[in-house]
Protein backbone atom coordinates (compact mmCIF):
# COMPACT_ATOMS: atom_id res chain seq x y z
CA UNK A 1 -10.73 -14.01 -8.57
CA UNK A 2 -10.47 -10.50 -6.48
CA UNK A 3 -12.96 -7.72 -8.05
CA UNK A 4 -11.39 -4.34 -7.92
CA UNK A 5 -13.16 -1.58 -9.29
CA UNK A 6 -11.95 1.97 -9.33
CA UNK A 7 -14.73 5.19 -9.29
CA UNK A 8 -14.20 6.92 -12.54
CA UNK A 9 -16.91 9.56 -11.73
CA UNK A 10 -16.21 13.55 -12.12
CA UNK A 11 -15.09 13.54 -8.42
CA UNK A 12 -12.71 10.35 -8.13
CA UNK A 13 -11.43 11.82 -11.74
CA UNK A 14 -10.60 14.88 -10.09
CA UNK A 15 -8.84 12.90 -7.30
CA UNK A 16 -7.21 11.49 -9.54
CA UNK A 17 -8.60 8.18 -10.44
CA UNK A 18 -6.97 7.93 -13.81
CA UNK A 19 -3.44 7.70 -12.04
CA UNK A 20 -4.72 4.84 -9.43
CA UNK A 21 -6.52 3.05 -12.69
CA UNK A 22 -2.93 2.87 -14.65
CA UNK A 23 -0.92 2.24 -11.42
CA UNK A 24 -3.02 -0.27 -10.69
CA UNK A 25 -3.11 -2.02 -13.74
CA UNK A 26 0.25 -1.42 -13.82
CA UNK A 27 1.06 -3.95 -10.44
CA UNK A 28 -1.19 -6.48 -11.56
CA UNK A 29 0.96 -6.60 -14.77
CA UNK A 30 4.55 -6.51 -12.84
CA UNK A 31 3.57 -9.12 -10.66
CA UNK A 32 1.62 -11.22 -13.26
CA UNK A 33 -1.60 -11.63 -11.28
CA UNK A 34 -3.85 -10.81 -14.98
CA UNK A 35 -5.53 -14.31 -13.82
CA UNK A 36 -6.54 -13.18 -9.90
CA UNK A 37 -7.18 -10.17 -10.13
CA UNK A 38 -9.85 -8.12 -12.08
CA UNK A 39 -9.84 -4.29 -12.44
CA UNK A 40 -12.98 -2.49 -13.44
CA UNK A 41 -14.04 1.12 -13.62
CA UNK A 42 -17.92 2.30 -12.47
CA UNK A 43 -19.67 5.41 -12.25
CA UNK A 44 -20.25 7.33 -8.58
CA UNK A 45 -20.30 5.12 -5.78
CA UNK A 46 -21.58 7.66 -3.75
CA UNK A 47 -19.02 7.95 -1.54
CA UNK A 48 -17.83 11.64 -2.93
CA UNK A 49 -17.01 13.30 0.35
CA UNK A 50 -14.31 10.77 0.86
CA UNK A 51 -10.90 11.72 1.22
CA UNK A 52 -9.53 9.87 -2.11
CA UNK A 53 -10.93 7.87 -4.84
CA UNK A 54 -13.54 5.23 -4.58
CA UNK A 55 -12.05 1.44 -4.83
CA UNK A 56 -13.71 -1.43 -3.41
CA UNK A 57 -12.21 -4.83 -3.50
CA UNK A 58 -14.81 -7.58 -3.89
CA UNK A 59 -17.07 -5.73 -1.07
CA UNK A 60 -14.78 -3.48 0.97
CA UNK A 61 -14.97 -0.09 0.17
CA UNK A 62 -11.31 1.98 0.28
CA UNK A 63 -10.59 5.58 -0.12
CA UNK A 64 -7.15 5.43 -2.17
CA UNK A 65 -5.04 8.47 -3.52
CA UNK A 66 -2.63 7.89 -6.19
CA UNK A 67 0.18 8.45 -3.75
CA UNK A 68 -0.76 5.43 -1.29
CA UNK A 69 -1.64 2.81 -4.51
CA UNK A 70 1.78 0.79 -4.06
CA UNK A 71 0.87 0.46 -0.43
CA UNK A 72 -3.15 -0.29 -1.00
CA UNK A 73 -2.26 -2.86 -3.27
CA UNK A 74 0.33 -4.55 -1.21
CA UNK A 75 -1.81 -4.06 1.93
CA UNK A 76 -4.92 -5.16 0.33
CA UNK A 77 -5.28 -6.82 -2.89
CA UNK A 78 -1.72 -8.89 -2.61
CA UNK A 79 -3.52 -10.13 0.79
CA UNK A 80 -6.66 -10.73 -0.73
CA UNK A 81 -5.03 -13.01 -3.89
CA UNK A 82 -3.17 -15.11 -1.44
């Protein structure tokens, strides 16, 4: 099972972390991978001078902007169920 969890702090929010939670959770649905994957949301990370929002999958720590999710989640968490 890959962990991703999303910042949903004041800062990622204003990043926009609402729009990579739903995108997200919309990929995992459209390529039915409810049973690898698992999408949390956490307070600050404290990573808030980032460029993006605050994801980390299982350890690695991403800055992601709701423009690039398509690509983060074919570039890292497709990779990462396989």
């Amino acid at each position: 099972m890959v962990k991703v969890t999303v910042c949903i702090g004041s800062s990622c929010h204003l990043k926009g972390s609402r729009q990579v939670v739903e995108e997200l959770q919309y990929l995992i649905n459209k390529h039915d991978l409810g049973e690898s994957v698992e999408l949390a949301g956490t307070f600050c990370m404290g990573k808030c001078g980032e460029n993006g929002v605050s994801v980390t999958v299982d350890d690695d720590y991403y800055a992601v902007k709701p423009e690039n999710v398509l690509d983060f989640f074919n570039d890292v968490v497709v990779k990462k169920v396989k």
